[in-house]
PDB file of N, CA and C in Angstrom:
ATOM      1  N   UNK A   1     212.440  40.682  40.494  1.00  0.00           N
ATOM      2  CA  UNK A   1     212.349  41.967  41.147  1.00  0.00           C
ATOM      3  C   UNK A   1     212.947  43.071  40.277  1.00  0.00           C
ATOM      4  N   UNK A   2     214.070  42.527  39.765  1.00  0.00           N
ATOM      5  CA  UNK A   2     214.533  43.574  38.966  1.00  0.00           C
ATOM      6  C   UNK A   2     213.477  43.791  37.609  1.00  0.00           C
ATOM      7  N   UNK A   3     213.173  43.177  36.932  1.00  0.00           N
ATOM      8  CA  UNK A   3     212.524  43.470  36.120  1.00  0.00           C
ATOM      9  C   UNK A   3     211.060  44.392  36.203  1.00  0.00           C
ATOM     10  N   UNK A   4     210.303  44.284  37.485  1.00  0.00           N
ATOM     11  CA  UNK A   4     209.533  45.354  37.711  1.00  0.00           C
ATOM     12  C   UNK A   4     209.914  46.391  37.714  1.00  0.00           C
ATOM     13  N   UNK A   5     210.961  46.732  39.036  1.00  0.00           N
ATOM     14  CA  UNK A   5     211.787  47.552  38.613  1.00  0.00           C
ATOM     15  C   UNK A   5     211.634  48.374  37.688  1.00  0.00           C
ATOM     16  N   UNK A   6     212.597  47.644  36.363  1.00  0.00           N
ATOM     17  CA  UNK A   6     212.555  48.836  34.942  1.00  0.00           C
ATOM     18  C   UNK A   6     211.348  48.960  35.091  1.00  0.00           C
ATOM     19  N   UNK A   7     209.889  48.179  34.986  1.00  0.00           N
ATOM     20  CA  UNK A   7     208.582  48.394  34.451  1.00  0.00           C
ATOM     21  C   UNK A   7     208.185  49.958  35.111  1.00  0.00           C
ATOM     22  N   UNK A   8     208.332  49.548  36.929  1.00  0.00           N
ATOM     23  CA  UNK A   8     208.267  51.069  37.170  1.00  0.00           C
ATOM     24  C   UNK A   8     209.178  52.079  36.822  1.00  0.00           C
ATOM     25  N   UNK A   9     210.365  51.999  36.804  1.00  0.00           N
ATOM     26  CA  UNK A   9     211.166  53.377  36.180  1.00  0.00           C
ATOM     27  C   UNK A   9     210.275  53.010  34.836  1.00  0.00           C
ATOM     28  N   UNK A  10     209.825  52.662  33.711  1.00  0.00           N
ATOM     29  CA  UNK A  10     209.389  52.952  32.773  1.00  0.00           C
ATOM     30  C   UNK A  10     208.564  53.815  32.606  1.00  0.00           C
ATOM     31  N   UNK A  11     206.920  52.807  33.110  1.00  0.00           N
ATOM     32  CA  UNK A  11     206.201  53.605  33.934  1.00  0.00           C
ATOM     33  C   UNK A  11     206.196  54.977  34.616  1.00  0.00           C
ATOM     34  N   UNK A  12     207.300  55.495  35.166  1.00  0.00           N
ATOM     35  CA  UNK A  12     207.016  56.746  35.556  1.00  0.00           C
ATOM     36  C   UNK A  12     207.815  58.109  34.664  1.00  0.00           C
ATOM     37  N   UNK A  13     208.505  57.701  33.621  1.00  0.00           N
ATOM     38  CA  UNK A  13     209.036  58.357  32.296  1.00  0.00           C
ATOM     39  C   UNK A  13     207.990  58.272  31.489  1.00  0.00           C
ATOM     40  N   UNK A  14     207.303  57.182  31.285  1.00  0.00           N
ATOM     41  CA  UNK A  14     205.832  57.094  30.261  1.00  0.00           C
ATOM     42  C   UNK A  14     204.906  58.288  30.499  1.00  0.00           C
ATOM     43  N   UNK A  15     204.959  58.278  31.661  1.00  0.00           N
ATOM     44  CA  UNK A  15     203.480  59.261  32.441  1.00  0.00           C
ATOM     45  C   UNK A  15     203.866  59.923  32.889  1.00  0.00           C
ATOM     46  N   UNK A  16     205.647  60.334  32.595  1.00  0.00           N
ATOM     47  CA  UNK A  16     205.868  61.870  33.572  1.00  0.00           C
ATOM     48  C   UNK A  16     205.254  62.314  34.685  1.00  0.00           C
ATOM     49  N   UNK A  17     205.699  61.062  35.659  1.00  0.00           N
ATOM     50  CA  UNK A  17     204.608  61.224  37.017  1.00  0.00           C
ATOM     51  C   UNK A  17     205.399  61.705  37.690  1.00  0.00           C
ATOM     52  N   UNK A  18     206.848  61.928  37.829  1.00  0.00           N
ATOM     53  CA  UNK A  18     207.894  63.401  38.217  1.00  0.00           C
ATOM     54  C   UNK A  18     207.458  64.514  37.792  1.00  0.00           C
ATOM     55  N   UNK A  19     207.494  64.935  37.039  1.00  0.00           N
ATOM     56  CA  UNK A  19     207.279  66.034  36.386  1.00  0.00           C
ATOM     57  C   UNK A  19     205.909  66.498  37.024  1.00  0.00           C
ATOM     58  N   UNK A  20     204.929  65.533  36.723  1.00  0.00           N
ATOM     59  CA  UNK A  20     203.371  65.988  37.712  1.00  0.00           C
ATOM     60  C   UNK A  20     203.271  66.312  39.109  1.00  0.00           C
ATOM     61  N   UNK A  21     204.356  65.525  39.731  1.00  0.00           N
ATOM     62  CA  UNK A  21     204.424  65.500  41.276  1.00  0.00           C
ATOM     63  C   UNK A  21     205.428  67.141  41.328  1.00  0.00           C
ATOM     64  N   UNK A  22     206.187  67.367  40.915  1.00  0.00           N
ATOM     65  CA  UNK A  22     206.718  68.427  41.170  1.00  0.00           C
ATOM     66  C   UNK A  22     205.821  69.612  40.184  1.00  0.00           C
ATOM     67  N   UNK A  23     204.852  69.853  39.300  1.00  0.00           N
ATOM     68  CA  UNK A  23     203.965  70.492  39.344  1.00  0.00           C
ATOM     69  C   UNK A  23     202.974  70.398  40.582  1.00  0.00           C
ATOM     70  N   UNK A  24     202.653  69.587  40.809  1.00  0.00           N
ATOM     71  CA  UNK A  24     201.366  69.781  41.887  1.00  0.00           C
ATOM     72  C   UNK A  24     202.457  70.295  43.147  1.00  0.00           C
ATOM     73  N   UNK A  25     203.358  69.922  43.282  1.00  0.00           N
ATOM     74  CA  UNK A  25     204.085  70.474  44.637  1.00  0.00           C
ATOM     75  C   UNK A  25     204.608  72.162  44.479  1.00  0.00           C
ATOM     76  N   UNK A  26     204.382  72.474  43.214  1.00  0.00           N
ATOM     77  CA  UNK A  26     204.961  73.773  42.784  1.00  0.00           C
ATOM     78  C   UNK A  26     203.545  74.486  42.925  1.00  0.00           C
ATOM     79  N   UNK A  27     202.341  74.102  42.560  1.00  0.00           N
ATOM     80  CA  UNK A  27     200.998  75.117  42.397  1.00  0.00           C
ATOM     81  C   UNK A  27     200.090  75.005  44.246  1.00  0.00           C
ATOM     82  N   UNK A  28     200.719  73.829  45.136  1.00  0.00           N
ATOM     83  CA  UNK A  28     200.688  74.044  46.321  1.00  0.00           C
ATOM     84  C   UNK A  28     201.463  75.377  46.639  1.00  0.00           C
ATOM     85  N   UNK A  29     202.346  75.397  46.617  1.00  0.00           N
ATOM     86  CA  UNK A  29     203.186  76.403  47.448  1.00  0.00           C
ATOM     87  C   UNK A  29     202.821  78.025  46.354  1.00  0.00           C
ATOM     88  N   UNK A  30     202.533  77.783  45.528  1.00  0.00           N
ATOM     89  CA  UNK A  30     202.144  79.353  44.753  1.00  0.00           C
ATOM     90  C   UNK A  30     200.448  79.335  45.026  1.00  0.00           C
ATOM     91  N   UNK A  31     199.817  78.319  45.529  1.00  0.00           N
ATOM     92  CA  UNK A  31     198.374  78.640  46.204  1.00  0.00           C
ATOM     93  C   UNK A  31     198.781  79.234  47.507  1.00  0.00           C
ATOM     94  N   UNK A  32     199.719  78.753  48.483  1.00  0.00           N
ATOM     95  CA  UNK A  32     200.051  78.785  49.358  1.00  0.00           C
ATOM     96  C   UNK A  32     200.491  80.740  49.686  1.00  0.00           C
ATOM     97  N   UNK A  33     201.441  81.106  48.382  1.00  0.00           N
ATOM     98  CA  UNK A  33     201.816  82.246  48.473  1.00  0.00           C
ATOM     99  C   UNK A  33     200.890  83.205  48.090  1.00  0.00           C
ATOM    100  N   UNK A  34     199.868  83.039  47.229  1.00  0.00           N
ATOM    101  CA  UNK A  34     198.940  83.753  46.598  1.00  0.00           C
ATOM    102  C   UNK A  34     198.029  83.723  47.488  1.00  0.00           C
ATOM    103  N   UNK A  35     197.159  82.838  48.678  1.00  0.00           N
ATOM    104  CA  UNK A  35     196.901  82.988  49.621  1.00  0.00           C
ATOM    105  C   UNK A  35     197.231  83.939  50.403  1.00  0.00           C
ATOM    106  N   UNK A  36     198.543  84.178  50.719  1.00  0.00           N
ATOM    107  CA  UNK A  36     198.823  84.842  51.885  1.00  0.00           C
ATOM    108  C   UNK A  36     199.190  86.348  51.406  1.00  0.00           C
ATOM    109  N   UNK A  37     199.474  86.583  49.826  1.00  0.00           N
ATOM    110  CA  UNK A  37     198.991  88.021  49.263  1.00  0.00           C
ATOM    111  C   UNK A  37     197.696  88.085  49.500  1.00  0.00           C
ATOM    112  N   UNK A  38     196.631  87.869  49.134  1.00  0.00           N
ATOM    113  CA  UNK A  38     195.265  88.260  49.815  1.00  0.00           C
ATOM    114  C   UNK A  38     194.952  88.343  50.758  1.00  0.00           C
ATOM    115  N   UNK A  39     195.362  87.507  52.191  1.00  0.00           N
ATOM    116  CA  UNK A  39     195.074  87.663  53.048  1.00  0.00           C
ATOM    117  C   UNK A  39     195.219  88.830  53.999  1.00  0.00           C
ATOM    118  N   UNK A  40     196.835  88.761  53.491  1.00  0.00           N
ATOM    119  CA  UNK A  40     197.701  90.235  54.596  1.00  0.00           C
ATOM    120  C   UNK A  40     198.481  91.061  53.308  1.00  0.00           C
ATOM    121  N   UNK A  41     198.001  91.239  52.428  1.00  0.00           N
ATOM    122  CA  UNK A  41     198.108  92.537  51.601  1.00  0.00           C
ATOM    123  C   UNK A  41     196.996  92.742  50.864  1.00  0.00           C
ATOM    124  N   UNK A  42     196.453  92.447  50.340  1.00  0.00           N
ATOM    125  CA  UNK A  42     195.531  93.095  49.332  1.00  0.00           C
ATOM    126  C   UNK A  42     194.125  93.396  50.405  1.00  0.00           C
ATOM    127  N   UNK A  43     193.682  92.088  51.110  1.00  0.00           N
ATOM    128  CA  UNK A  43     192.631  92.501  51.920  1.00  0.00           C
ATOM    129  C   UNK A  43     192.299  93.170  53.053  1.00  0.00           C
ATOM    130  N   UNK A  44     193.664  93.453  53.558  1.00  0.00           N
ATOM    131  CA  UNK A  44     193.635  94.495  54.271  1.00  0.00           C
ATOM    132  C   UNK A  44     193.416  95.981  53.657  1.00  0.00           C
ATOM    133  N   UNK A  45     194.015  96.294  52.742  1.00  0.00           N
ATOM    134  CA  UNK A  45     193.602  97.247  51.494  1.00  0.00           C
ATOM    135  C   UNK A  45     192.086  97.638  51.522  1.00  0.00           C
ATOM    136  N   UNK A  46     191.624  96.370  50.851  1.00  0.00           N
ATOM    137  CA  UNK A  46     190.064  96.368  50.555  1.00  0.00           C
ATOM    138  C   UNK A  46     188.586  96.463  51.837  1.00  0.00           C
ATOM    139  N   UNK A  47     189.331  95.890  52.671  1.00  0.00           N
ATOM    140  CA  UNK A  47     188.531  95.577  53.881  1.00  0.00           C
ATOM    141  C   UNK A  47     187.992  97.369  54.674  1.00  0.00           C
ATOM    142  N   UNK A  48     188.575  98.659  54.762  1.00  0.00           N
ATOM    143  CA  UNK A  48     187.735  99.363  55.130  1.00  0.00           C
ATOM    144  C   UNK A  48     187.109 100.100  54.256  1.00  0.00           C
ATOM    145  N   UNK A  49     186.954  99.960  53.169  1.00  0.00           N
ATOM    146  CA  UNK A  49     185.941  99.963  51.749  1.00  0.00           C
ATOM    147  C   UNK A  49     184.892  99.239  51.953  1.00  0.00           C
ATOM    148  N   UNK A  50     184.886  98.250  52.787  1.00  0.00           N
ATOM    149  CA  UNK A  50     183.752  97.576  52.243  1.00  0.00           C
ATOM    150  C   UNK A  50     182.629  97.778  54.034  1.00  0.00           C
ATOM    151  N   UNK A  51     181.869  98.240  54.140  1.00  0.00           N
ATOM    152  CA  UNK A  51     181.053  98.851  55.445  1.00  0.00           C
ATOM    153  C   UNK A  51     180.622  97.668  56.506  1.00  0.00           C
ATOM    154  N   UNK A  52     180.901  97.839  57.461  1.00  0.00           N
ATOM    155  CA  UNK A  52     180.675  97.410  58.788  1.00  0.00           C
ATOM    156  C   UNK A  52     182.450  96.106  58.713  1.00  0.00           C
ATOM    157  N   UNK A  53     182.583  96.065  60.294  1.00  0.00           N
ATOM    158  CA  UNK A  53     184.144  95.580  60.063  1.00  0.00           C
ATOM    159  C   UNK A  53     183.814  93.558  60.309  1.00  0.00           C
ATOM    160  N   UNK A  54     182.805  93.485  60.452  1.00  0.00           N
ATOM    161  CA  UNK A  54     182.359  91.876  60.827  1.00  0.00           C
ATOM    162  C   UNK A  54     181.563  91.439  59.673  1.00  0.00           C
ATOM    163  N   UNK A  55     181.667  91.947  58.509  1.00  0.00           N
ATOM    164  CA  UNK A  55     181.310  90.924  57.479  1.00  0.00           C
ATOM    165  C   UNK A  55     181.327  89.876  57.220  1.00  0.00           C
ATOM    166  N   UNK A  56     182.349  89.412  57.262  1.00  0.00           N
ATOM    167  CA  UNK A  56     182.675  88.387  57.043  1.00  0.00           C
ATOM    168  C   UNK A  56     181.820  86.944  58.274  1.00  0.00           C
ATOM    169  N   UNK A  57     181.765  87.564  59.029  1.00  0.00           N
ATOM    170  CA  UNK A  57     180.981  86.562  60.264  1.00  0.00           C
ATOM    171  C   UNK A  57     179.422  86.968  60.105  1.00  0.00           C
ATOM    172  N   UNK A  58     179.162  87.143  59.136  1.00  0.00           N
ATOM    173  CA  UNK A  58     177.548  87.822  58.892  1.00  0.00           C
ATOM    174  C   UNK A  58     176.892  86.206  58.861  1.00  0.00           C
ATOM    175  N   UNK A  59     175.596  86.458  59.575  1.00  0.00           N
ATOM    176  CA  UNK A  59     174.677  85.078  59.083  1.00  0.00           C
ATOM    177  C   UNK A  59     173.376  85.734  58.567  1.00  0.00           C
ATOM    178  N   UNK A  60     172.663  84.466  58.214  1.00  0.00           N
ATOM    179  CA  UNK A  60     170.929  85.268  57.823  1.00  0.00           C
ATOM    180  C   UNK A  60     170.215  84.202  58.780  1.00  0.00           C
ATOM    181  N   UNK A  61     169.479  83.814  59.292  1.00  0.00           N
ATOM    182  CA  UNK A  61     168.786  82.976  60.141  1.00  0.00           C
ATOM    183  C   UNK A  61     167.489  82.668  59.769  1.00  0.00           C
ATOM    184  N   UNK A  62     167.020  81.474  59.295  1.00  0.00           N
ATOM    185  CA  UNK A  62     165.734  81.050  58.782  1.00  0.00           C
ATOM    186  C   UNK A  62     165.152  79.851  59.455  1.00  0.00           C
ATOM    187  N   UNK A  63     164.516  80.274  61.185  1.00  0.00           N
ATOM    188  CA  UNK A  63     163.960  79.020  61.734  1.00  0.00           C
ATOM    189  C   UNK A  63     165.936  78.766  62.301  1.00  0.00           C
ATOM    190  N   UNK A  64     165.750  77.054  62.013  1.00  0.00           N
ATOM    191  CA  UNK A  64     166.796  76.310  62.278  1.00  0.00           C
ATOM    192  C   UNK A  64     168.268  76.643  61.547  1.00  0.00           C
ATOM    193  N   UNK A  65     167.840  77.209  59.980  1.00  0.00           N
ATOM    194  CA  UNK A  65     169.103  77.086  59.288  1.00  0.00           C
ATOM    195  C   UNK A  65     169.456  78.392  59.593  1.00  0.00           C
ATOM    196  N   UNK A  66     171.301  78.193  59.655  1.00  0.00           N
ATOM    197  CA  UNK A  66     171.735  79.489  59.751  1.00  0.00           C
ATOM    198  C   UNK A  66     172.975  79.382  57.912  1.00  0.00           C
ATOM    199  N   UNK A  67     172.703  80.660  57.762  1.00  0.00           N
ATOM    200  CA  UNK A  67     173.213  80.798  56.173  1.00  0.00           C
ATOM    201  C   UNK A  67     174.363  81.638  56.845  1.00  0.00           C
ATOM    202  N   UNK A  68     175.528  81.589  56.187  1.00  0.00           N
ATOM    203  CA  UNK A  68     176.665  82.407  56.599  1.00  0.00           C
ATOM    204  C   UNK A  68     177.068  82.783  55.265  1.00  0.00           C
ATOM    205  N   UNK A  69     176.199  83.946  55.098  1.00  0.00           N
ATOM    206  CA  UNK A  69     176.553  84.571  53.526  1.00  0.00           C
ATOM    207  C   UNK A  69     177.803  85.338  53.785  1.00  0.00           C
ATOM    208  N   UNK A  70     178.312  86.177  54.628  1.00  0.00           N
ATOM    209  CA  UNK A  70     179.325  86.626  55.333  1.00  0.00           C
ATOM    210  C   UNK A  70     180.744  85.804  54.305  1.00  0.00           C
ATOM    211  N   UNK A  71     180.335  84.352  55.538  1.00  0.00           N
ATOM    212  CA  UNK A  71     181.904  84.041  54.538  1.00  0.00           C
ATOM    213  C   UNK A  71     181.748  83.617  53.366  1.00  0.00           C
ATOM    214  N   UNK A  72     180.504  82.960  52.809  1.00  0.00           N
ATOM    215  CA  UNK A  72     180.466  83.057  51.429  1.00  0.00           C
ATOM    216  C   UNK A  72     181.007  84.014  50.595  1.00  0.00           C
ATOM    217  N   UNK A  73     180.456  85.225  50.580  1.00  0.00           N
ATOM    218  CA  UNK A  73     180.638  86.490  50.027  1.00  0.00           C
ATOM    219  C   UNK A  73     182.534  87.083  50.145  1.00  0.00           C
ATOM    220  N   UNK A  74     183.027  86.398  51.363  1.00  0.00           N
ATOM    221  CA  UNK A  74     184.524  86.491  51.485  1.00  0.00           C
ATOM    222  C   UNK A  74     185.033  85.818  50.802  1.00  0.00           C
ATOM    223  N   UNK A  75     184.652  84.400  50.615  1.00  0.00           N
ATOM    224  CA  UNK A  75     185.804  83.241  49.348  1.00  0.00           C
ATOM    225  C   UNK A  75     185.382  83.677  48.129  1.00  0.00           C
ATOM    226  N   UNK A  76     183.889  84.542  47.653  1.00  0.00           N
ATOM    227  CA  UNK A  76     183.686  84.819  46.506  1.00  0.00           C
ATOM    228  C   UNK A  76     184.732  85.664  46.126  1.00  0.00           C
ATOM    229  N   UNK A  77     184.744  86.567  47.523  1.00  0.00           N
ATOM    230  CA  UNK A  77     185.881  87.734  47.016  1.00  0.00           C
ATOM    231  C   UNK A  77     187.388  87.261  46.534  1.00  0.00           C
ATOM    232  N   UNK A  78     187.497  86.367  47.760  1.00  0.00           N
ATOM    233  CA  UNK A  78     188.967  85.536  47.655  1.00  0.00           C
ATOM    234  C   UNK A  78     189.163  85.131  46.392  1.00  0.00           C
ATOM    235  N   UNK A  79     188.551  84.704  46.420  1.00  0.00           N
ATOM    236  CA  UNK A  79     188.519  83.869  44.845  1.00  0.00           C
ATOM    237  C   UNK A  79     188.525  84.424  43.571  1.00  0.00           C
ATOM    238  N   UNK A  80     187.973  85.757  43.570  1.00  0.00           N
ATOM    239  CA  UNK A  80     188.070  86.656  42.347  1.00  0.00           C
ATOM    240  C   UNK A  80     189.539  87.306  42.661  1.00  0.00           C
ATOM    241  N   UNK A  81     190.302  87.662  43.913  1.00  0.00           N
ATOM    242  CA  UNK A  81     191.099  88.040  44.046  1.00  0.00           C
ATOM    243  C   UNK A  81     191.965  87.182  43.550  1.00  0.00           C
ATOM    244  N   UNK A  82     192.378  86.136  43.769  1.00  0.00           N
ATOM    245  CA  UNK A  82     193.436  85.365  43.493  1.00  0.00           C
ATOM    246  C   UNK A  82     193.237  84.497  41.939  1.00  0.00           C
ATOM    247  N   UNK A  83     192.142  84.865  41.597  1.00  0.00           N
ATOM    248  CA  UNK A  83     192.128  84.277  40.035  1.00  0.00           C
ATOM    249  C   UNK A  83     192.586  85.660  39.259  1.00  0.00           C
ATOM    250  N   UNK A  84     192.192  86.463  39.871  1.00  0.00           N
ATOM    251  CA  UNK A  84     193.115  88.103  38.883  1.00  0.00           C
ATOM    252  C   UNK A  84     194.251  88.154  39.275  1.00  0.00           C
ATOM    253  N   UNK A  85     194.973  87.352  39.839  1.00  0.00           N
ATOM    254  CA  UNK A  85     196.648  87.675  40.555  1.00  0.00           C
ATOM    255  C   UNK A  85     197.262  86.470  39.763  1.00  0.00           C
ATOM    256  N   UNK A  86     196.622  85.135  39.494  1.00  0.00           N
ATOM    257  CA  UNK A  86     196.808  84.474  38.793  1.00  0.00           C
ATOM    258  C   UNK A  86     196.836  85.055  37.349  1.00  0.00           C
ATOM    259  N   UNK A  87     195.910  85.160  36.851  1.00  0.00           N
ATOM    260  CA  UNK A  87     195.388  85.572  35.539  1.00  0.00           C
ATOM    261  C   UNK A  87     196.877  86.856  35.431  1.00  0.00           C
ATOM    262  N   UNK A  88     197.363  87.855  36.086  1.00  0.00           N
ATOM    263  CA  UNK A  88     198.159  88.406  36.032  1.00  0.00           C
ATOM    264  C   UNK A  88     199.793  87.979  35.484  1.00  0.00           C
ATOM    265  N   UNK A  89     200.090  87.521  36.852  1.00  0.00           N
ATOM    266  CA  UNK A  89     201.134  86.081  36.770  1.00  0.00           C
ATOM    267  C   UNK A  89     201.273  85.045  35.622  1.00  0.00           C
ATOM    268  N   UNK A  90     200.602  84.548  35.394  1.00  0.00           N
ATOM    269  CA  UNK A  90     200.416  83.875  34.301  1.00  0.00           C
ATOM    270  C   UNK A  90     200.999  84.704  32.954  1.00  0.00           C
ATOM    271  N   UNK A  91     200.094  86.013  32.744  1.00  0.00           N
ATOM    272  CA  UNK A  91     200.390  86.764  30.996  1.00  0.00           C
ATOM    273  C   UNK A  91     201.684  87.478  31.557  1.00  0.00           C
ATOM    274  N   UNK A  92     202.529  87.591  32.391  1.00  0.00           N
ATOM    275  CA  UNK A  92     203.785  87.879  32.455  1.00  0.00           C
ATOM    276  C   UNK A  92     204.842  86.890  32.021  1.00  0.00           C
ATOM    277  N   UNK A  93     204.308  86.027  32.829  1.00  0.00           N
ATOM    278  CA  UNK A  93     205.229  84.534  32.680  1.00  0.00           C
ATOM    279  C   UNK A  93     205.199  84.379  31.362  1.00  0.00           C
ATOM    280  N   UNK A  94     203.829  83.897  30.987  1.00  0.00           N
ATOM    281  CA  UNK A  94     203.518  82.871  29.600  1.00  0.00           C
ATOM    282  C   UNK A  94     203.812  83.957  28.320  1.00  0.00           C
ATOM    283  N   UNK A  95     204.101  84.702  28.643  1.00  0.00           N
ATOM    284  CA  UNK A  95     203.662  86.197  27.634  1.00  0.00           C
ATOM    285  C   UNK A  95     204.434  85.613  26.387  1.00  0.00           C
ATOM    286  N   UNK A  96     203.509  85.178  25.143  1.00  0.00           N
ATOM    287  CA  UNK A  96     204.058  84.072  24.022  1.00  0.00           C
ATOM    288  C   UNK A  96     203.648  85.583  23.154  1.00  0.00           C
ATOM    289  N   UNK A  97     204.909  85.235  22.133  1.00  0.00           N
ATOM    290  CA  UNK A  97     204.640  85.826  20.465  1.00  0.00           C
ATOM    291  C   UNK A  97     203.661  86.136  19.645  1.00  0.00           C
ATOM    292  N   UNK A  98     203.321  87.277  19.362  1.00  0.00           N
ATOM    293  CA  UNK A  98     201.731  87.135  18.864  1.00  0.00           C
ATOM    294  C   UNK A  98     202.400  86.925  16.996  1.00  0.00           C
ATOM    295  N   UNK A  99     201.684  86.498  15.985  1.00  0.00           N
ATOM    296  CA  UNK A  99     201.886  85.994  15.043  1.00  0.00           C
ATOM    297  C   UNK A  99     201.286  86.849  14.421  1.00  0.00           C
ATOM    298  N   UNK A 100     202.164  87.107  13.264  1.00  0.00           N
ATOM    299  CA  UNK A 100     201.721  87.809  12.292  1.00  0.00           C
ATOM    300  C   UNK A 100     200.205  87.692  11.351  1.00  0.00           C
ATOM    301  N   UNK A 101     199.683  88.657  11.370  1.00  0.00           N
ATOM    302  CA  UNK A 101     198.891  87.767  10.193  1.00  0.00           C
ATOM    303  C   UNK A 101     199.503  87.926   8.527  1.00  0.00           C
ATOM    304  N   UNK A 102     199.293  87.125   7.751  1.00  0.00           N
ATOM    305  CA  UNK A 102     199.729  87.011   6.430  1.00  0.00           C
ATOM    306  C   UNK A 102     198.664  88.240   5.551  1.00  0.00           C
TER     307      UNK A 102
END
């Protein structure tokens, strides 16, 4: 028993599967927060810019299928929103040395 043991403490220093688990638990909770900037700050902002107030519940109706471009067109937005808040975040954070050229 003991000897698995080390194998798993080895095992999880080999593959820095700490280190991964507390990344993925760190980009949950900054999806989590970056979420809730778009939701109740930025899109409230944007939302009487954009015409009629039920967009988002918009359908198109063809026969049987119903298309809900509405919320499509909302996660498109979402999604450009929070990849530019990212993309932001990120060149603050990461903001590395630019190198000379010779």
């Amino acid at each position: 028993m003991g000897k698995m043991m080390s194998e798993f403490k080895e095992f999880l220093q080999e593959y820095k599967v700490i280190g991964l688990a507390i990344a993925f638990i760190m980009g949950v909770a900054a999806t989590t927060l970056i979420q809730a900037l778009v939701n109740y700050i930025i899109m409230p902002i944007i939302t009487p810019f954009i015409p009629g107030g039920a967009w988002q519940s918009a359908t198109f109706k063809i026969g049987l299928v119903v298309i809900s471009w509405g919320a499509f067109l909302a996660a498109v937005i979402n999604f450009i929103i929070i990849a530019l808040v990212v993309f932001i975040v990120a060149k603050k954070f990461f903001k590395e040395e630019k190198v000379a050229k010779r």
